[in-house]
PDB file of N, CA and C in Angstrom:
ATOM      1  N   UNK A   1      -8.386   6.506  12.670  1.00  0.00           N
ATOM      2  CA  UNK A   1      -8.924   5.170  12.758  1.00  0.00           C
ATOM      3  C   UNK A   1      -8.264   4.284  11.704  1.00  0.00           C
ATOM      4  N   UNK A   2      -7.791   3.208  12.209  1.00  0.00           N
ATOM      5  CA  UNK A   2      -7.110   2.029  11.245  1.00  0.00           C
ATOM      6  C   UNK A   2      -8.315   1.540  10.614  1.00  0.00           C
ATOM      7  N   UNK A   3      -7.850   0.982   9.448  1.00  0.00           N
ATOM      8  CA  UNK A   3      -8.619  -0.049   8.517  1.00  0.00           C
ATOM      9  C   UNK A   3      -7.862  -1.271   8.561  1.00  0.00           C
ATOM     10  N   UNK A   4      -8.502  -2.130   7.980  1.00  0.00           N
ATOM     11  CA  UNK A   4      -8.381  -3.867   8.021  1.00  0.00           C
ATOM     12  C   UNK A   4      -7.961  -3.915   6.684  1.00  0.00           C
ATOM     13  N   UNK A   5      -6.942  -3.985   6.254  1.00  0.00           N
ATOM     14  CA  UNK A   5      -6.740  -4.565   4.900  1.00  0.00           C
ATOM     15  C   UNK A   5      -6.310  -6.261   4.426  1.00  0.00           C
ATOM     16  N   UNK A   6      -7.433  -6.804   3.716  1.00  0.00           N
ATOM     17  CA  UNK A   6      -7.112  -7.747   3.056  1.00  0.00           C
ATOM     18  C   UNK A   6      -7.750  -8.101   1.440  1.00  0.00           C
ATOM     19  N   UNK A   7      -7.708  -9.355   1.104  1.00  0.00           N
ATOM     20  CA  UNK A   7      -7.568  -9.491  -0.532  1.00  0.00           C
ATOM     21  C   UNK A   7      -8.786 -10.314  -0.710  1.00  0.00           C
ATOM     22  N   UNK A   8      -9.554  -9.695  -1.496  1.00  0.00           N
ATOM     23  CA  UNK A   8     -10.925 -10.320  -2.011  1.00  0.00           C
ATOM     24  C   UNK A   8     -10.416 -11.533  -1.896  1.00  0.00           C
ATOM     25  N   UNK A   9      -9.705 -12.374  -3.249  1.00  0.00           N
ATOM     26  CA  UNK A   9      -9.790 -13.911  -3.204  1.00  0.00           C
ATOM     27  C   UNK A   9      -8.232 -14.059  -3.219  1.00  0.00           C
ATOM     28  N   UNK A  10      -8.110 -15.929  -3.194  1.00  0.00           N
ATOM     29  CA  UNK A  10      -6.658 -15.990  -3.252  1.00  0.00           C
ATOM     30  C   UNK A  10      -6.171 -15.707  -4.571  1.00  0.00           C
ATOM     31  N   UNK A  11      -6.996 -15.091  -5.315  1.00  0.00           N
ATOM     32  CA  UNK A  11      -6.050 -14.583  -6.745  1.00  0.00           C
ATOM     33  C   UNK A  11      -5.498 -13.290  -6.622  1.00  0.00           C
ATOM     34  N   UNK A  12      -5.429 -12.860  -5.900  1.00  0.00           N
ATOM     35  CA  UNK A  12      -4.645 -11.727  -5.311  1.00  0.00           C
ATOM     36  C   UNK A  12      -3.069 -12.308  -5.079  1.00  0.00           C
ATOM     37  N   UNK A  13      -3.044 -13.347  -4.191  1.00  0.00           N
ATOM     38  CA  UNK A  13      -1.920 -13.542  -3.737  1.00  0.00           C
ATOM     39  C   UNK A  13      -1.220 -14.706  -5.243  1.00  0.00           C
ATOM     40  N   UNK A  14      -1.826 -14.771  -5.681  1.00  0.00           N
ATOM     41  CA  UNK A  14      -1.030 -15.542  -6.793  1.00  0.00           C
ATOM     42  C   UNK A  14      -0.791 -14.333  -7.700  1.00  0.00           C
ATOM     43  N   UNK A  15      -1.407 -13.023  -8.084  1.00  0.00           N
ATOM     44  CA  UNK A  15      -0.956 -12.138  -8.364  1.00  0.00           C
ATOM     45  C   UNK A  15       0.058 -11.888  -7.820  1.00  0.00           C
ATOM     46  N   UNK A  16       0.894 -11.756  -6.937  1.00  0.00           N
ATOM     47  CA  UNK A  16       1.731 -11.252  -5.886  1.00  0.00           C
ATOM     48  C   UNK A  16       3.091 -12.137  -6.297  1.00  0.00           C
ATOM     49  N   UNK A  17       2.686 -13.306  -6.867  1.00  0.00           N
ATOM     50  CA  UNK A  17       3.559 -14.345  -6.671  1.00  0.00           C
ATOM     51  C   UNK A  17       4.411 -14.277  -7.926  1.00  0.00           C
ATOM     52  N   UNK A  18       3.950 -14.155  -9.049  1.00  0.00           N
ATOM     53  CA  UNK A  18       4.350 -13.545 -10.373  1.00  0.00           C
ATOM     54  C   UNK A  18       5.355 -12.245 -10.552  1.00  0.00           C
ATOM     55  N   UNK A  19       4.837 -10.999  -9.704  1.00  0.00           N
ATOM     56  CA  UNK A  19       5.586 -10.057  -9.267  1.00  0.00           C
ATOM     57  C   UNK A  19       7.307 -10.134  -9.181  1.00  0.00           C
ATOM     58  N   UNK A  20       7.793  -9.712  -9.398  1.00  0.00           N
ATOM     59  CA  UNK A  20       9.423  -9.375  -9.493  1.00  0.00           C
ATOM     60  C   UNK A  20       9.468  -9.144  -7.363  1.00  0.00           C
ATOM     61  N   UNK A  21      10.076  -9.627  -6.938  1.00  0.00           N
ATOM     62  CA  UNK A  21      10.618  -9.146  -5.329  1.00  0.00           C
ATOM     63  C   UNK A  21      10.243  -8.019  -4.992  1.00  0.00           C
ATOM     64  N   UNK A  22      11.306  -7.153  -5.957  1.00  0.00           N
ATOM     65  CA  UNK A  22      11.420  -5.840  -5.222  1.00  0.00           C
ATOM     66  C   UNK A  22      10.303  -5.031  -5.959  1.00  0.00           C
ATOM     67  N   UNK A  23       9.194  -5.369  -6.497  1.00  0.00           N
ATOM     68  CA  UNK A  23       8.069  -4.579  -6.822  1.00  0.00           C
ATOM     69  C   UNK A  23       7.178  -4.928  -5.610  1.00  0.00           C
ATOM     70  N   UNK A  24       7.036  -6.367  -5.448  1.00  0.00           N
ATOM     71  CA  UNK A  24       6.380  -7.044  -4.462  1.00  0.00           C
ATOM     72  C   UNK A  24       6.460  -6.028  -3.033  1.00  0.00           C
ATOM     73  N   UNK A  25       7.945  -5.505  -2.570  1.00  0.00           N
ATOM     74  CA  UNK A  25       8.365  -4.938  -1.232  1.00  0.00           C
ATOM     75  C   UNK A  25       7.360  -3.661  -1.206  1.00  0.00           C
ATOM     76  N   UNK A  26       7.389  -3.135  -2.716  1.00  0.00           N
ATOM     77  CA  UNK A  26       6.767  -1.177  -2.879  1.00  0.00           C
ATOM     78  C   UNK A  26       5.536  -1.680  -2.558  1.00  0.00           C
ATOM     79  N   UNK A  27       4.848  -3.023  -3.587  1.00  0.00           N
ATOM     80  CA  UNK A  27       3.458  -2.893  -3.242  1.00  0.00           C
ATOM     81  C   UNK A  27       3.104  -3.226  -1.999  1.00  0.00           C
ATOM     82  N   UNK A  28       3.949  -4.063  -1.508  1.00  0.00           N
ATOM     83  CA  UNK A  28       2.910  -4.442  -0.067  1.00  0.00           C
ATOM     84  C   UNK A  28       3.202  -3.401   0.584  1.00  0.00           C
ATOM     85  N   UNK A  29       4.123  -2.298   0.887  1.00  0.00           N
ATOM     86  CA  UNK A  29       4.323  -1.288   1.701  1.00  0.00           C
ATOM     87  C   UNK A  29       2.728   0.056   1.439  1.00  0.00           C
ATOM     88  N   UNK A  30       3.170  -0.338   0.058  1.00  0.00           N
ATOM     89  CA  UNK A  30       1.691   0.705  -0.210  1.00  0.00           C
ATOM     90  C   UNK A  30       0.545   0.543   0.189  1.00  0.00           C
ATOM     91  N   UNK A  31       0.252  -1.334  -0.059  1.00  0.00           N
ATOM     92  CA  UNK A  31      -1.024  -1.712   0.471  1.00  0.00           C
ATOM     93  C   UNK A  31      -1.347  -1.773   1.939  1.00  0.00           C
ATOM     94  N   UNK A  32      -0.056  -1.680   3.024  1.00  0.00           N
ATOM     95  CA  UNK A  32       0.172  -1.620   4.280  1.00  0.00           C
ATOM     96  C   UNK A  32      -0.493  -0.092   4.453  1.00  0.00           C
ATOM     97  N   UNK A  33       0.110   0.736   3.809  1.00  0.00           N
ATOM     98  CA  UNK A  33      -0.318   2.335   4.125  1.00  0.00           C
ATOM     99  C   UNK A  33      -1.848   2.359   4.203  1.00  0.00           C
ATOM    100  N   UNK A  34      -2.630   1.808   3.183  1.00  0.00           N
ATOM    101  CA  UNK A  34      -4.002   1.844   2.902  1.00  0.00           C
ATOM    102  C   UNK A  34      -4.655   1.681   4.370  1.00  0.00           C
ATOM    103  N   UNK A  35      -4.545   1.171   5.157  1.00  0.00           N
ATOM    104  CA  UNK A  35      -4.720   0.810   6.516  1.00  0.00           C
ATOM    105  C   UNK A  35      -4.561   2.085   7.112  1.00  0.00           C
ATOM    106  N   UNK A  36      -4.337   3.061   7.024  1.00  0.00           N
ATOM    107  CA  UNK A  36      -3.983   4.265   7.748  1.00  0.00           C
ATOM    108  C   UNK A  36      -4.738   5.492   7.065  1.00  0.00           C
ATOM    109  N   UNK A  37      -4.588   5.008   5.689  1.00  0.00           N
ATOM    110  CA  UNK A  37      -5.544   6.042   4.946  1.00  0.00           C
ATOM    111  C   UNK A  37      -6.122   5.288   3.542  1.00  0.00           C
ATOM    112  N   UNK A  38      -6.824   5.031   3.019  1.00  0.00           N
ATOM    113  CA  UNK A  38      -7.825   4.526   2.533  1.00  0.00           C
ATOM    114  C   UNK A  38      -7.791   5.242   1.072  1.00  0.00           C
ATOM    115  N   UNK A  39      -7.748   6.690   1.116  1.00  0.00           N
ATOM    116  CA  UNK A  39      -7.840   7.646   0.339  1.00  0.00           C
ATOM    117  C   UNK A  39      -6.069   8.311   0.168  1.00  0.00           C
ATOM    118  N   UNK A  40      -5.127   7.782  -0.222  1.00  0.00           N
ATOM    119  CA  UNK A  40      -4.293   8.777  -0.443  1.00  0.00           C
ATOM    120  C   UNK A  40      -4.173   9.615  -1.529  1.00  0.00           C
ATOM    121  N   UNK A  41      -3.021  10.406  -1.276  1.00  0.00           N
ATOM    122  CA  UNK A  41      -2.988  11.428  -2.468  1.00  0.00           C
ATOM    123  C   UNK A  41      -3.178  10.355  -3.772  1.00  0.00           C
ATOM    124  N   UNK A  42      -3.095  10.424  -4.978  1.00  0.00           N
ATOM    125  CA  UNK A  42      -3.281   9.699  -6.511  1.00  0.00           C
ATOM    126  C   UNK A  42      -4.120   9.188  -6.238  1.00  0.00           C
ATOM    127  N   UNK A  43      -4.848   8.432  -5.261  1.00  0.00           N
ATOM    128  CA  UNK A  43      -5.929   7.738  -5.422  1.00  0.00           C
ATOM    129  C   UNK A  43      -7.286   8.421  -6.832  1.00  0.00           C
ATOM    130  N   UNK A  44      -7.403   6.918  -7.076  1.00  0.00           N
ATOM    131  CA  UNK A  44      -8.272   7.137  -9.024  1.00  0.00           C
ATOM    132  C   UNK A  44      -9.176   6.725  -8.205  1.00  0.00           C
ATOM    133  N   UNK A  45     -10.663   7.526  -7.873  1.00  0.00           N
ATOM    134  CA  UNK A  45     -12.212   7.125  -7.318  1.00  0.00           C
ATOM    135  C   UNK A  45     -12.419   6.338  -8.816  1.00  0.00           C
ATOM    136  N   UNK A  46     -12.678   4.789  -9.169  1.00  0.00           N
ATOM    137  CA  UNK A  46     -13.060   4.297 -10.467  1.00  0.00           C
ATOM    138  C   UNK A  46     -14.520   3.718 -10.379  1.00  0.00           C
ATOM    139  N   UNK A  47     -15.114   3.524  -9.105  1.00  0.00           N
ATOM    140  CA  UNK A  47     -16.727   3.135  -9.421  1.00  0.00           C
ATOM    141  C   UNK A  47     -16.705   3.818  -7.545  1.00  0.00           C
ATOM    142  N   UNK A  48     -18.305   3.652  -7.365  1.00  0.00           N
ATOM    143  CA  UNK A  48     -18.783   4.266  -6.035  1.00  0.00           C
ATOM    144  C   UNK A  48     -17.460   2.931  -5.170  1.00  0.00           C
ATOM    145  N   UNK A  49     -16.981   3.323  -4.358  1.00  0.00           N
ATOM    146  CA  UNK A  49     -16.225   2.603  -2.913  1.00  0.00           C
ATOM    147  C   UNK A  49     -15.108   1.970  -4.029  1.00  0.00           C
ATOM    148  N   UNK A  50     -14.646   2.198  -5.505  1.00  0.00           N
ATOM    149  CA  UNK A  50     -13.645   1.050  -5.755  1.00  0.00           C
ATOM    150  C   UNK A  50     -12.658   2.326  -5.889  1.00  0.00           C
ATOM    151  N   UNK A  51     -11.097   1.988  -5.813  1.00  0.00           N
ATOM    152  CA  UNK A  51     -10.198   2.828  -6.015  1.00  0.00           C
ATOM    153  C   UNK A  51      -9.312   2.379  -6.764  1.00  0.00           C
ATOM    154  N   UNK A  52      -8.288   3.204  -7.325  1.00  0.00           N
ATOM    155  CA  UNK A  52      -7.181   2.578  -7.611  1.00  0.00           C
ATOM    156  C   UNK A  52      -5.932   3.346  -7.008  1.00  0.00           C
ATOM    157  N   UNK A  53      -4.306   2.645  -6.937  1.00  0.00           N
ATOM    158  CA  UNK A  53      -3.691   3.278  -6.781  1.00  0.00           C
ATOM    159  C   UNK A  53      -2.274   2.909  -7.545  1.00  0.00           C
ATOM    160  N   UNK A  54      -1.360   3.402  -7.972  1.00  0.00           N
ATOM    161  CA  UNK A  54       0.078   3.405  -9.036  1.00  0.00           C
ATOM    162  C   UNK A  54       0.897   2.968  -7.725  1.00  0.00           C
ATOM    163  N   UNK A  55       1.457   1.993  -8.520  1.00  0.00           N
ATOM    164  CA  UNK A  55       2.499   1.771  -7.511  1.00  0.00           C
ATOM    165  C   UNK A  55       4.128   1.095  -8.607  1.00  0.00           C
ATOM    166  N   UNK A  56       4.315   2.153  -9.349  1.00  0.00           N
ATOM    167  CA  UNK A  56       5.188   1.623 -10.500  1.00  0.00           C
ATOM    168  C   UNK A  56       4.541   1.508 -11.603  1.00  0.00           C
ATOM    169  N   UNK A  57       4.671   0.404 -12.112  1.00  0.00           N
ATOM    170  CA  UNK A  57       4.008  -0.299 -13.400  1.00  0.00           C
ATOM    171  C   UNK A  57       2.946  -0.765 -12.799  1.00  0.00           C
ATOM    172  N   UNK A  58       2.351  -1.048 -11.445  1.00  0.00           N
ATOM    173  CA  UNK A  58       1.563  -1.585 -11.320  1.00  0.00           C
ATOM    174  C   UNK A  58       0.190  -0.839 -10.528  1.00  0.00           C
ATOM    175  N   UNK A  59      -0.945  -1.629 -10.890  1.00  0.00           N
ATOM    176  CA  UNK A  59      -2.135  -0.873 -10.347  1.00  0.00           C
ATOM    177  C   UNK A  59      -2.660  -2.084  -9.227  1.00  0.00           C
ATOM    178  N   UNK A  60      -3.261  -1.355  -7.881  1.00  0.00           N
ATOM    179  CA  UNK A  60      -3.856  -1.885  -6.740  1.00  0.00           C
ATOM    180  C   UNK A  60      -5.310  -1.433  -6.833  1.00  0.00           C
ATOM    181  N   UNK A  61      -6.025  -2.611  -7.170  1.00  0.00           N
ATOM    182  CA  UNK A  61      -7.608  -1.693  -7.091  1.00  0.00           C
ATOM    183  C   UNK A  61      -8.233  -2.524  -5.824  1.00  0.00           C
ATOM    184  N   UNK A  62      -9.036  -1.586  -5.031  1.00  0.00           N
ATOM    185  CA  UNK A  62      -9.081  -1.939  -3.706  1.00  0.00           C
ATOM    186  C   UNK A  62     -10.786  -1.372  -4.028  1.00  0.00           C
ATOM    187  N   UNK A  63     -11.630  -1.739  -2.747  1.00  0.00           N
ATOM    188  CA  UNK A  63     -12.697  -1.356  -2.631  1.00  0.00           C
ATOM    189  C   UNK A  63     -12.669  -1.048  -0.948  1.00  0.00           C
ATOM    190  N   UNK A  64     -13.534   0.495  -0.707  1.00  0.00           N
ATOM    191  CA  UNK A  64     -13.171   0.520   0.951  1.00  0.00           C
ATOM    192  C   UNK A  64     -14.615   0.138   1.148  1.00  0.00           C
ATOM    193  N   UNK A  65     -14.955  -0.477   2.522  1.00  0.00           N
ATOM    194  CA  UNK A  65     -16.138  -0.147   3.740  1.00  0.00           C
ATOM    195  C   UNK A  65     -16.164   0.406   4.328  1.00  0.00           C
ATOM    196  N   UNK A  66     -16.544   1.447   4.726  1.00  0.00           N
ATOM    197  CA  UNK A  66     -16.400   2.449   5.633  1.00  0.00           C
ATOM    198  C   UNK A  66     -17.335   1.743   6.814  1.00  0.00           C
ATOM    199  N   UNK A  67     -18.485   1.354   6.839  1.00  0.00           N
ATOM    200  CA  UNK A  67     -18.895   0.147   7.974  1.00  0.00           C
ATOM    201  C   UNK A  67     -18.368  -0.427   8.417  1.00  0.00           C
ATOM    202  N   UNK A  68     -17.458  -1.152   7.812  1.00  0.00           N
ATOM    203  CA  UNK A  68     -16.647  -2.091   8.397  1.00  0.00           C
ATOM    204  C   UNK A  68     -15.495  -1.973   8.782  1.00  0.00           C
ATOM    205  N   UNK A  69     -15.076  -0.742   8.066  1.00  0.00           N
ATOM    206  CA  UNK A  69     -13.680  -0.398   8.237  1.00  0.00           C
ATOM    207  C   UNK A  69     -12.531  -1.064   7.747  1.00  0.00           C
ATOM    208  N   UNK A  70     -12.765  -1.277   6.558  1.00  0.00           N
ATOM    209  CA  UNK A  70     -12.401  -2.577   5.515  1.00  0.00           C
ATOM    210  C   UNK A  70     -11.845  -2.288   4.373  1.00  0.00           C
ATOM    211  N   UNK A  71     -10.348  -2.448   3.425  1.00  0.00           N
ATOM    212  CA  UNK A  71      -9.742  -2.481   2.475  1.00  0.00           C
ATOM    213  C   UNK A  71      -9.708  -3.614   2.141  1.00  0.00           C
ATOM    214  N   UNK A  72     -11.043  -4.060   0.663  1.00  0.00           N
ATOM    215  CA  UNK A  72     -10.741  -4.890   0.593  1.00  0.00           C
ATOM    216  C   UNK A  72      -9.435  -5.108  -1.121  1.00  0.00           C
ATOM    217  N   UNK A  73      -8.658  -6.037  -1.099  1.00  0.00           N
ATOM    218  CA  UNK A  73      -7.428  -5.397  -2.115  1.00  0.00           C
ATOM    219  C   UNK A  73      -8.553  -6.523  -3.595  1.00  0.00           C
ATOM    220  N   UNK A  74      -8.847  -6.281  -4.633  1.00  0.00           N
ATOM    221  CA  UNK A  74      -9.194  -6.802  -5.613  1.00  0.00           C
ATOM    222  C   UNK A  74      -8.375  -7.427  -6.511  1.00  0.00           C
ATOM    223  N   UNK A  75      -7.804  -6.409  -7.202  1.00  0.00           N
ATOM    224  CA  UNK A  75      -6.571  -6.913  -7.673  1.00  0.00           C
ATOM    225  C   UNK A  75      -5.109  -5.766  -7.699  1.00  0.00           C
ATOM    226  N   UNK A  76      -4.339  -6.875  -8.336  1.00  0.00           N
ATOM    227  CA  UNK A  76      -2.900  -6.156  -8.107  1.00  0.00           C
ATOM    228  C   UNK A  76      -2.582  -6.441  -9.499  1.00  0.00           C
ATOM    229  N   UNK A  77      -2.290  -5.508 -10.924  1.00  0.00           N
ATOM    230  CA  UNK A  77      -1.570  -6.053 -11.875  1.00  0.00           C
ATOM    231  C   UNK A  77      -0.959  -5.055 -12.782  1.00  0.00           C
ATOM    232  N   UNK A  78      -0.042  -5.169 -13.508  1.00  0.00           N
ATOM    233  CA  UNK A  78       0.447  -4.548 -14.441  1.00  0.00           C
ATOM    234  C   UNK A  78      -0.633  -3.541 -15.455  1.00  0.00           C
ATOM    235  N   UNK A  79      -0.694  -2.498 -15.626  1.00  0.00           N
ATOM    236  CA  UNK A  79      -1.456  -1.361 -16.413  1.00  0.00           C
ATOM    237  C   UNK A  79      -1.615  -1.970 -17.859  1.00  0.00           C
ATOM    238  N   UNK A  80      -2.902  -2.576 -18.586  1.00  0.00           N
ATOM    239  CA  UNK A  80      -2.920  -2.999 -19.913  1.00  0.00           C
ATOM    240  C   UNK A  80      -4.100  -3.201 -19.839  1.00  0.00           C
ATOM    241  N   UNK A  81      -4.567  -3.221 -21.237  1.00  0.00           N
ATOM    242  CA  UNK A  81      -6.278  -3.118 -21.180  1.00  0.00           C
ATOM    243  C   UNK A  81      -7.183  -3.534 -20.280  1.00  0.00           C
ATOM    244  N   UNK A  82      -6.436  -4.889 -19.689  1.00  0.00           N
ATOM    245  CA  UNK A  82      -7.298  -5.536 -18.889  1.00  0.00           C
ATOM    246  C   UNK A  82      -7.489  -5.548 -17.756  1.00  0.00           C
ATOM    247  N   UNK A  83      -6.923  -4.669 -17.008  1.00  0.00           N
ATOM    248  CA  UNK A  83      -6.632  -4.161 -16.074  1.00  0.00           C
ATOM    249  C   UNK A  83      -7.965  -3.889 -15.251  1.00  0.00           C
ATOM    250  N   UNK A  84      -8.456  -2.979 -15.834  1.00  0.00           N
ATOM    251  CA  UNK A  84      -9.635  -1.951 -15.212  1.00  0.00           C
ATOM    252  C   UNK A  84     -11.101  -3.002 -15.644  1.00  0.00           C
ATOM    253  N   UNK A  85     -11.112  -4.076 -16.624  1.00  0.00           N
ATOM    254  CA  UNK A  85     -12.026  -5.092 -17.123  1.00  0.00           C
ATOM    255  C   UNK A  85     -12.794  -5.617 -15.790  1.00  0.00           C
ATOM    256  N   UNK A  86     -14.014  -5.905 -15.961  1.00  0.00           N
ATOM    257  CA  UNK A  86     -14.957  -6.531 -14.725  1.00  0.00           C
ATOM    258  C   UNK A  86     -14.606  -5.963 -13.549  1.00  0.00           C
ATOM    259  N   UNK A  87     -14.585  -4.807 -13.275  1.00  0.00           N
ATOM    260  CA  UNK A  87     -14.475  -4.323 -12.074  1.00  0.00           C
ATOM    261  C   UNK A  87     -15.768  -4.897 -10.623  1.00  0.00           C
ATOM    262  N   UNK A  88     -16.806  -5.139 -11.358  1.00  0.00           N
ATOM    263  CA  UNK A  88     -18.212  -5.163 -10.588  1.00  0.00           C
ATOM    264  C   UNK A  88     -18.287  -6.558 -10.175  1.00  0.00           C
ATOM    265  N   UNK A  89     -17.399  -7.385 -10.712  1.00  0.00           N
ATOM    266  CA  UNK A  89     -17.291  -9.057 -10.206  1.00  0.00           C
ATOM    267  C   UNK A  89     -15.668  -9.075  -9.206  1.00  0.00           C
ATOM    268  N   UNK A  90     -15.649  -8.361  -9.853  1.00  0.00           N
ATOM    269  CA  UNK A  90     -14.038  -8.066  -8.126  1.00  0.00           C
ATOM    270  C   UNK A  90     -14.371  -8.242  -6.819  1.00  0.00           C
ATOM    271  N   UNK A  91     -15.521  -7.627  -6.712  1.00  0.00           N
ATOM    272  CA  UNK A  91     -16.081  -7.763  -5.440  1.00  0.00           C
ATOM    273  C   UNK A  91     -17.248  -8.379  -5.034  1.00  0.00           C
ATOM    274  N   UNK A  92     -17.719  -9.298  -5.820  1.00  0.00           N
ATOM    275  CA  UNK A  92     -18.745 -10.053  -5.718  1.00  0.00           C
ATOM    276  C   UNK A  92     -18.952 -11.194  -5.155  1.00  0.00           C
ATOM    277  N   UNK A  93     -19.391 -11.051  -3.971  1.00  0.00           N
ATOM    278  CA  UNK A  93     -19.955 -12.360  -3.243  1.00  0.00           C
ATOM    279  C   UNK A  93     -20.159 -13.224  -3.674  1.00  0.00           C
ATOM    280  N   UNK A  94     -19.720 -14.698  -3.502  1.00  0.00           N
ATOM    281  CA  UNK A  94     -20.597 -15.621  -3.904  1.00  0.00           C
ATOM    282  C   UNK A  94     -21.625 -15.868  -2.944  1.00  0.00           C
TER     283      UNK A  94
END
């Protein structure tokens, strides 16, 4: 079963935009895969439904729905303290 992958807010894609090209090509290929499997190998379980995954220097933290059938992407950024910070407002509704 496919999943739906897309990006909590548009600060995702301005994340994206900062990115070097050819990091940009690995991550979106990776975040494309997520759609097929949700759970791959390295996947970091970091709170109930949030994940992470390495993609270089950089980390993809995603949250799945399994209801919905849903990747949603949180953020995309370089590994440094702040990285893993407010995880629980990543995905927070307004």
């Amino acid at each position: 079963m496919t999943y739906r992958v897309d990006a909590a807010r548009s600060r995702v894609r301005k994340q994206l935009k900062r990115i070097p090209k050819s990091d940009v090509a690995r991550i979106a290929a990776a975040v494309a895969d997520l759609a097929n499997n949700p759970y791959p190998p390295g996947a970091v379980q970091l709170e109930k439904d949030v994940f992470r995954i390495r993609v270089g220097d950089y980390r993809v933290i995603y949250k799945v729905f399994e209801d919905e059938k849903l990747v949603l992407i949180g953020r995309v950024a370089r590994r440094n303290e702040a990285t893993y910070k407010g995880l629980r407002d990543l995905f927070r509704t307004k």
